[in-house]
Protein backbone atom coordinates (compact mmCIF):
# COMPACT_ATOMS: atom_id res chain seq x y z
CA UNK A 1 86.38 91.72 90.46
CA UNK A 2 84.85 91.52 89.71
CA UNK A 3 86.49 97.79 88.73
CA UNK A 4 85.66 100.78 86.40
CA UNK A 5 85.86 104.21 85.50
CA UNK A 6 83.67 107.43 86.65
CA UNK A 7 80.13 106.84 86.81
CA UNK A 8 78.55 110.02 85.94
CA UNK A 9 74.77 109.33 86.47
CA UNK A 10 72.59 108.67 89.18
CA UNK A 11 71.65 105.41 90.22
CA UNK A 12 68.28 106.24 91.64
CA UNK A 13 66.15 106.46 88.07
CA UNK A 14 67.27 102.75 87.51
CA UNK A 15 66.62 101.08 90.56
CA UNK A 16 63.57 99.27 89.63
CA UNK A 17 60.54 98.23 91.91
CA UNK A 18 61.17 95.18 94.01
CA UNK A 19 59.99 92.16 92.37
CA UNK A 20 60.74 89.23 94.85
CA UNK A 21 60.65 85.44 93.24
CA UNK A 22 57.91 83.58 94.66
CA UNK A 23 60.44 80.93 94.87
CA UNK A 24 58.19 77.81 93.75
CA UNK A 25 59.81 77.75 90.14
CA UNK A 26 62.89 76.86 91.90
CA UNK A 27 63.27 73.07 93.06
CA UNK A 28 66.18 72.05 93.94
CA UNK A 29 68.27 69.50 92.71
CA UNK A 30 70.90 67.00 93.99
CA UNK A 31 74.34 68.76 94.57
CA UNK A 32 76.43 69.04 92.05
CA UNK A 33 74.21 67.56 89.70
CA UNK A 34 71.54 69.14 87.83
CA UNK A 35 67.35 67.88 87.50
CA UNK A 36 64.71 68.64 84.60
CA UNK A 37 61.87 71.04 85.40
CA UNK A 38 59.01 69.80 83.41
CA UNK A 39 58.35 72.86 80.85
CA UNK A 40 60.85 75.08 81.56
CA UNK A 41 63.54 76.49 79.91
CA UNK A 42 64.52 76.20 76.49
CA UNK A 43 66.02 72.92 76.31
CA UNK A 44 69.65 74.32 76.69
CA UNK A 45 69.64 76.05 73.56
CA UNK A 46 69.35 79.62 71.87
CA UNK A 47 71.59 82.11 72.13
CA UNK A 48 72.99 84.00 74.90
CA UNK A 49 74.07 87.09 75.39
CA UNK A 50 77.08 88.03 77.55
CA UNK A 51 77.35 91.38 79.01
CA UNK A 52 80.61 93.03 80.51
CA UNK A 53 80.76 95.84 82.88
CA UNK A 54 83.75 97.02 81.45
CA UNK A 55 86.83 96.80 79.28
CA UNK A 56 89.15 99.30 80.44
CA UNK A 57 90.81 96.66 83.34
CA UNK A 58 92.61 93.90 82.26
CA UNK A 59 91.28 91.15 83.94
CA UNK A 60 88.01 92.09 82.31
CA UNK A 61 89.75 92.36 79.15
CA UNK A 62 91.18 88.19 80.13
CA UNK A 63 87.24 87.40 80.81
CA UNK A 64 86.27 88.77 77.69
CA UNK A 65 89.03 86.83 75.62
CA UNK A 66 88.07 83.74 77.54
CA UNK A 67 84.35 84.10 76.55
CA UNK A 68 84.25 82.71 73.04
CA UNK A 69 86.46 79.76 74.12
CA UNK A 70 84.65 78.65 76.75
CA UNK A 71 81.57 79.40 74.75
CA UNK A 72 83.26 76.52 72.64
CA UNK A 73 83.82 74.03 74.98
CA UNK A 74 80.53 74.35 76.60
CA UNK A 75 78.45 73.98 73.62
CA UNK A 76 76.71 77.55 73.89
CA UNK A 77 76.11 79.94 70.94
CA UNK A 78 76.76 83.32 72.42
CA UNK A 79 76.41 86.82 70.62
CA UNK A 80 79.17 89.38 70.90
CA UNK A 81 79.82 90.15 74.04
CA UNK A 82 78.66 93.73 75.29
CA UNK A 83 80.57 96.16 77.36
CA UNK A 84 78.37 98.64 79.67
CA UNK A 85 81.12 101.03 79.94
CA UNK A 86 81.44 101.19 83.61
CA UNK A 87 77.67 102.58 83.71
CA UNK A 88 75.01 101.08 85.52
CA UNK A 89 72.31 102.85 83.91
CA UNK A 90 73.84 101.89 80.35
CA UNK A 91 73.91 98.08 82.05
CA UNK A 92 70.55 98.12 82.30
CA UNK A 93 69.63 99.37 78.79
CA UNK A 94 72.21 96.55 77.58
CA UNK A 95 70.14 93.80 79.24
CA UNK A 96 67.03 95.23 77.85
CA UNK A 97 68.82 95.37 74.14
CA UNK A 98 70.11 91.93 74.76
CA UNK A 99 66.23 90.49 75.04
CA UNK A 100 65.04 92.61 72.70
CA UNK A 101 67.35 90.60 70.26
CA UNK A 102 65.34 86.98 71.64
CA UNK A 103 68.33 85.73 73.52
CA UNK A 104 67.15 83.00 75.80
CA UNK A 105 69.94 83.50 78.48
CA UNK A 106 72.17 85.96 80.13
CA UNK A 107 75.19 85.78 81.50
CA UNK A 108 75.59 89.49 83.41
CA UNK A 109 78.67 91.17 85.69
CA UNK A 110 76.30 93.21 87.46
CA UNK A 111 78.31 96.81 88.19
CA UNK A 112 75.78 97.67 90.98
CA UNK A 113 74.29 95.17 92.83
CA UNK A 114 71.39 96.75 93.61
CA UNK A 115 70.28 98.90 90.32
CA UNK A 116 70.92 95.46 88.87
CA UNK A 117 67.25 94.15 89.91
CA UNK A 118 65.67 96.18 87.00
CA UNK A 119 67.01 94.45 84.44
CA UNK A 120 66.59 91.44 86.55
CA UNK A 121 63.34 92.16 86.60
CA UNK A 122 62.96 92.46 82.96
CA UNK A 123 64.26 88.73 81.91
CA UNK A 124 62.64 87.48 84.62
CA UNK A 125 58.89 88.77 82.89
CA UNK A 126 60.53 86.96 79.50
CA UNK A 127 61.30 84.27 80.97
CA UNK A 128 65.13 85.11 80.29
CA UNK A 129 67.24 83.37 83.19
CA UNK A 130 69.87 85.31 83.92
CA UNK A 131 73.05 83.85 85.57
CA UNK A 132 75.52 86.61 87.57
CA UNK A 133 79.54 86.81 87.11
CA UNK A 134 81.92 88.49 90.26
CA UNK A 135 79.08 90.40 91.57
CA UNK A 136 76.04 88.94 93.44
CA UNK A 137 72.70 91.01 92.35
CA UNK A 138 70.84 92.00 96.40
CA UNK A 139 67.56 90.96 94.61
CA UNK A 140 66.19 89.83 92.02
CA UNK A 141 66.29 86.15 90.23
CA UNK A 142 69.23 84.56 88.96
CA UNK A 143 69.94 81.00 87.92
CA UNK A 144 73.33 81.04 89.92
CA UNK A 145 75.74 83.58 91.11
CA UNK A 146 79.49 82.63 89.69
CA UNK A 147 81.98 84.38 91.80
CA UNK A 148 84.62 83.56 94.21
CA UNK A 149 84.55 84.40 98.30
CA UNK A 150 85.31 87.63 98.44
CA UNK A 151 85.36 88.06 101.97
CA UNK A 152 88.48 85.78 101.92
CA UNK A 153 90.15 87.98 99.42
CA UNK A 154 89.62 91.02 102.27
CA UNK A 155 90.68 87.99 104.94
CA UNK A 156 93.66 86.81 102.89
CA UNK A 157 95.19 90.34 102.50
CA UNK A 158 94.90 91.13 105.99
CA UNK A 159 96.43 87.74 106.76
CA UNK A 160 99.29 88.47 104.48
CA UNK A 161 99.87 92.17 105.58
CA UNK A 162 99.48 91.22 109.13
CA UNK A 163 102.04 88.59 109.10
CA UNK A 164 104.28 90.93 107.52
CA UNK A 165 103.55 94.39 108.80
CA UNK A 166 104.82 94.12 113.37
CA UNK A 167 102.58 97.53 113.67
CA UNK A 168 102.25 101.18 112.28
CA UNK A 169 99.37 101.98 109.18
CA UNK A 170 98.24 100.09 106.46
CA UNK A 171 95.34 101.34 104.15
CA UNK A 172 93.04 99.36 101.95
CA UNK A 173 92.22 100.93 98.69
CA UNK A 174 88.54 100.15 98.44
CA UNK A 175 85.97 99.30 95.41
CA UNK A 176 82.83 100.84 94.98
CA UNK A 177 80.68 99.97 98.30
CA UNK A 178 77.10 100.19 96.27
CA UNK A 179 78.89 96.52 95.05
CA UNK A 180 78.51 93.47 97.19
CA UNK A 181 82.51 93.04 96.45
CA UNK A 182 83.18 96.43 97.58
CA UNK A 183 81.65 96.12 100.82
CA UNK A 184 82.72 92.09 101.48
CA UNK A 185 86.95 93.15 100.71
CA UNK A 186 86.22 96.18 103.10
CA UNK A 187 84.45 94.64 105.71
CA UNK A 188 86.73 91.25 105.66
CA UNK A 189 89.88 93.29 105.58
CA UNK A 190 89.04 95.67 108.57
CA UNK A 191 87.41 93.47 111.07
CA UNK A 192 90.35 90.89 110.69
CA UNK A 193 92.86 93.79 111.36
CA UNK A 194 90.77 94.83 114.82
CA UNK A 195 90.57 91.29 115.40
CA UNK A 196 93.91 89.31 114.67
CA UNK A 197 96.25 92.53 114.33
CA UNK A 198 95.52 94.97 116.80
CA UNK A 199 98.47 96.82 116.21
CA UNK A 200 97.78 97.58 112.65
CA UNK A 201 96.07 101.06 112.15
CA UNK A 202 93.46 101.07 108.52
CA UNK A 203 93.38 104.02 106.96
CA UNK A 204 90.60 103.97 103.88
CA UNK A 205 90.27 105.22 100.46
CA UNK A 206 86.88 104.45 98.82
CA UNK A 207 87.86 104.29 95.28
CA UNK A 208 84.65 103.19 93.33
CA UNK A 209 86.73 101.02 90.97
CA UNK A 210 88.28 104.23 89.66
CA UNK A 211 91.91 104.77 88.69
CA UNK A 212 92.16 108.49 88.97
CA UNK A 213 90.31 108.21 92.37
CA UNK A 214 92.25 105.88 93.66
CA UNK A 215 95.96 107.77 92.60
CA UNK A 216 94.71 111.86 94.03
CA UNK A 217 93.26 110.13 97.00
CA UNK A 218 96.84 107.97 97.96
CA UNK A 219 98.45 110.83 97.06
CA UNK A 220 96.77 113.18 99.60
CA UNK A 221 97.01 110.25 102.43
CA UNK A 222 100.91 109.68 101.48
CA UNK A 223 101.47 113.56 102.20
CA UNK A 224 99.51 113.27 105.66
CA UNK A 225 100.80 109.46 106.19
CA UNK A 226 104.42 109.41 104.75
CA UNK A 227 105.09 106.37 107.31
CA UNK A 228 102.71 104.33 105.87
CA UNK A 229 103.55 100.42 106.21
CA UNK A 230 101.23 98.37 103.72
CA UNK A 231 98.65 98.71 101.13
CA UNK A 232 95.65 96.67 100.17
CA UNK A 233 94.48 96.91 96.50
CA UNK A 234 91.02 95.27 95.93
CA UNK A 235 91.66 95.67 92.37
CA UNK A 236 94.62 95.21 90.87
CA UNK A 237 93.15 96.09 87.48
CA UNK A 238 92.44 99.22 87.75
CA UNK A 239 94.79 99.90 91.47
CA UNK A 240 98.06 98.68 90.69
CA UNK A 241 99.73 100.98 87.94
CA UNK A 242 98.44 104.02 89.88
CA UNK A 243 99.53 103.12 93.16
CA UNK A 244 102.87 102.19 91.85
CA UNK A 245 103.05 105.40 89.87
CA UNK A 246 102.34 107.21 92.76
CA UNK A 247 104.74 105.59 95.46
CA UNK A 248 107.42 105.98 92.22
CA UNK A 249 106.74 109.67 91.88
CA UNK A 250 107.78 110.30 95.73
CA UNK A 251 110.17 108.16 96.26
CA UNK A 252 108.42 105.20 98.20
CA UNK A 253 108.89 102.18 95.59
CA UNK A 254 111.61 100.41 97.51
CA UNK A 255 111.57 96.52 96.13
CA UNK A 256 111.19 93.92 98.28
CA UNK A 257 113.95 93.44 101.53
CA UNK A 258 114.83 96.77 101.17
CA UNK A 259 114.12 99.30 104.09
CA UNK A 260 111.91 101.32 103.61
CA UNK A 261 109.27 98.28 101.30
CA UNK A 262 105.71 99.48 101.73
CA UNK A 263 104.05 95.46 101.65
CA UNK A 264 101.23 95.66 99.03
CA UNK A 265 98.70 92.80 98.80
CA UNK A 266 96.61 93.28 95.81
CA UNK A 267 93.27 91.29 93.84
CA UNK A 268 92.79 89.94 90.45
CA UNK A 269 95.56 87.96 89.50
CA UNK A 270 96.01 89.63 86.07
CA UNK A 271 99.76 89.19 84.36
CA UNK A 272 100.74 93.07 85.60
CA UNK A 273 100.30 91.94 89.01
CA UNK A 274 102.76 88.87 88.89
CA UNK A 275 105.16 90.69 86.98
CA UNK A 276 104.60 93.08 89.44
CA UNK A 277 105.68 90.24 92.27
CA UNK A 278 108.55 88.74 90.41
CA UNK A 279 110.27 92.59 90.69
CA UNK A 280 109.60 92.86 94.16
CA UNK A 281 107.47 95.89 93.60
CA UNK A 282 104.32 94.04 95.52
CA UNK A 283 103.96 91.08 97.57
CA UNK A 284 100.99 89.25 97.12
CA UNK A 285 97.98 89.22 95.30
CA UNK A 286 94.52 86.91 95.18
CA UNK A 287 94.05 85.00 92.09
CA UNK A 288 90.21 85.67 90.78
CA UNK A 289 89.48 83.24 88.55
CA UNK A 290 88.74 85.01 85.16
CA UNK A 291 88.76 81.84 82.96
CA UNK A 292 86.46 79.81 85.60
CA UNK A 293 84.14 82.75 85.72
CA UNK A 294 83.49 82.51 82.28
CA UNK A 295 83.45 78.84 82.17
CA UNK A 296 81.03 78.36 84.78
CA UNK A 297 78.82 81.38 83.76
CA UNK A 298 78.15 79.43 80.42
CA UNK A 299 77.81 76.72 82.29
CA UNK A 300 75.22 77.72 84.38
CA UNK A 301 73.17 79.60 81.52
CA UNK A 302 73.31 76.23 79.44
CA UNK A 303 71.63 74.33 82.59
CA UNK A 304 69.59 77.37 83.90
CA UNK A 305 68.02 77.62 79.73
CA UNK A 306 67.28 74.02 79.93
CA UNK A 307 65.16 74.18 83.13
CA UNK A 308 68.10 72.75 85.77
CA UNK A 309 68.85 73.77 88.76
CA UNK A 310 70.94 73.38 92.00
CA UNK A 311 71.25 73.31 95.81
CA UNK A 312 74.17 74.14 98.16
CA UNK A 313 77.11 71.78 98.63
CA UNK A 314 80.47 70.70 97.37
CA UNK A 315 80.52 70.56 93.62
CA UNK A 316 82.79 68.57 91.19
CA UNK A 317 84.84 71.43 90.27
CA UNK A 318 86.66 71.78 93.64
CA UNK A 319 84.00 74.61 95.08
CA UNK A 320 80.88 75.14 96.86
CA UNK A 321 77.58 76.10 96.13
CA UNK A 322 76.12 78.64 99.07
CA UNK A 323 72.65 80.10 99.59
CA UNK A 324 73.22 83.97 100.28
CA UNK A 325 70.99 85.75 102.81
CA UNK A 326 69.06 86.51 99.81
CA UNK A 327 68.43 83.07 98.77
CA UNK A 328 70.32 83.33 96.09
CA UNK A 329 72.46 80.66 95.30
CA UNK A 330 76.29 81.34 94.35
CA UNK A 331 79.03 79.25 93.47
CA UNK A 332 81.94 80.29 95.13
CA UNK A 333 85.24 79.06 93.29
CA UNK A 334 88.56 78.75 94.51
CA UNK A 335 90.99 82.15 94.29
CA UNK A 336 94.25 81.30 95.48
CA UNK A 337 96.88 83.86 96.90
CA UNK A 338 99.83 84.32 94.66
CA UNK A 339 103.19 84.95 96.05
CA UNK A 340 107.21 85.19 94.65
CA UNK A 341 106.93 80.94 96.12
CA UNK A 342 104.18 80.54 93.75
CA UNK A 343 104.17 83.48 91.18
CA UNK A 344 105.41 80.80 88.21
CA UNK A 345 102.72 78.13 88.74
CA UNK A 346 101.43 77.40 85.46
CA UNK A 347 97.87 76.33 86.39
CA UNK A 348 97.46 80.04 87.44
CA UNK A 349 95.20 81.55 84.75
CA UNK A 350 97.58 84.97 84.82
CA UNK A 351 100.59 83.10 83.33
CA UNK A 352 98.49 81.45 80.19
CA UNK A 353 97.30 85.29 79.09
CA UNK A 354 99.64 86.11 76.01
């Protein structure tokens, strides 16, 4: 996911000191089951506060929606959710509002993955666990990282545009690399291309999760580019109505099977995007789990406030827990890719939006 609009401040004045979890609070469990810590936590109750990144994409919009019903379901008493505006700096003053209200949990869609750690840092000296949604934090302590692989979304759209694009250029419209999912898409998409597709060229346009970005900087590569083969969107929130804007305004929309298609792969799996398929317009795009993520990020904050925890393996939700290089632990669930074969399936969270 997890996108977002200009971010106007620095980053450096909220990165806070390093504070690296000792790591004996954390004993692990059996997999996919959870275990008592004797003292901790707050018995799986209190309320929790949920904190957005942003609210101008509309899978974001889906997550937020989904919040209060999985809040439900889960048995969790959650406050309003909170949008951060696309700001990491704002992000952090959010998580410090949030405790300042007593929640006993967080469940946080860290924008930067690094400037993250302060407010990390700032539960963790509560005694706040924190649990992370679509972006992994680089350090600092969380209960659980809910998020999908996101170097098979890169992997899967390089699949797709490799099995479909014989040769020429193809560029990937990237995310904001000071994000773990910025950097994973990237790096999956281009070293599958050297490897599997030599023929493909990449061209690159970092984006930061911004719309405008993303639209003047295609623009300027379609007038250098003009025979440009396929396009990979690693966010089809905030991506796809520019880039199909753009391609409209000179021309280079051509629907699918007719010469000329540019094949576009793009990422979220939002209701645009499969309308967006069933027109031909684009080809493909990875399903990221918007309803799971906020299932399981409740989920998590429920065990995580009543002192459970858990270690890496298959779990009974048809994913698997991982330990990062960080230590962290993240649960990586399933994001299928979403073609015209499969654009109708009604388990597919994108056709249950309204």
């Amino acid at each position: 996911m997890p996108a977002s609009t200009v971010r106007k401040r620095s980053r450096s004045r909220i990165i806070g000191a390093v504070a690296l979890a000792a790591g004996a609070s954390l004993m692990l469990a059996a997999c996919g089951s959870t275990k008592d810590t004797a003292g901790a936590g707050s018995g799986g109750t209190g309320k929790v506060g949920v904190i957005l990144p942003l609210l101008t994409s509309p899978f974001w919009q889906s997550y937020n929606d989904y919040v209060p019903k999985m809040a439900k379901s889960e048995g969790v008493e959650v406050l309003k959710t909170v949008n951060s505006n696309s700001d990491p700096s704002q992000q952090i003053t959010d998580i410090d509002n949030e405790l300042t209200q007593g929640v006993k949990g967080l469940v946080v869609a860290p924008l930067d993955s690094a400037a993250i750690q302060a407010g990390l840092d700032q539960a963790e000296r509560k005694g706040v666990p924190v649990v992370a949604v679509d972006v992994a934090p680089d350090k600092g302590k969380v209960a659980m990282v809910v998020r999908a692989d996101n170097v098979a979304y890169g992997e899967k759209a390089c699949d797709y545009l490799g099995q479909h694009v014989s040769s020429g250029k193809v560029v990937q419209i990237m995310g904001d690399l000071a994000s773990v999912n910025g950097r994973d898409r990237s790096e999956a998409f281009r070293s599958c291309v050297k490897k599997k597709y030599p023929k493909l060229k990449v061209l690159e346009i970092p984006a930061k999760w911004e719309s405008d970005t993303a639209a003047a900087k295609l623009d300027t590569l379609l007038n250098a580019n003009p025979d440009i083969k396929g396009i990979y969107l690693q966010a089809g929130g905030v991506y796809l109505a520019p880039t199909l804007q753009t391609l409209k305004s000179k021309g280079m929309l051509k629907p699918t099977g007719q010469k000329g298609h540019i094949a576009i792969v793009s990422n979220d799996g939002i209701p645009q995007e499969y309308d967006a398929i069933r027109k031909g317009q684009i080809d493909a795009t990875v399903s990221q789990p918007a309803d799971a993520y906020a299932k399981y990020g409740l989920y998590y904050i429920k065990a995580a406030m009543a002192g459970k925890t858990f270690k890496p393996g298959p779990t009974d939700h048809g994913s698997v827990i991982v330990r990062l290089p960080s230590g962290i632990l993240e649960d990586q669930l399933p994001a299928p890719l979403v073609t015209k074969a499969n654009v109708d399936d009604p388990k597919l969270w994108g056709n249950t939006v309204k």
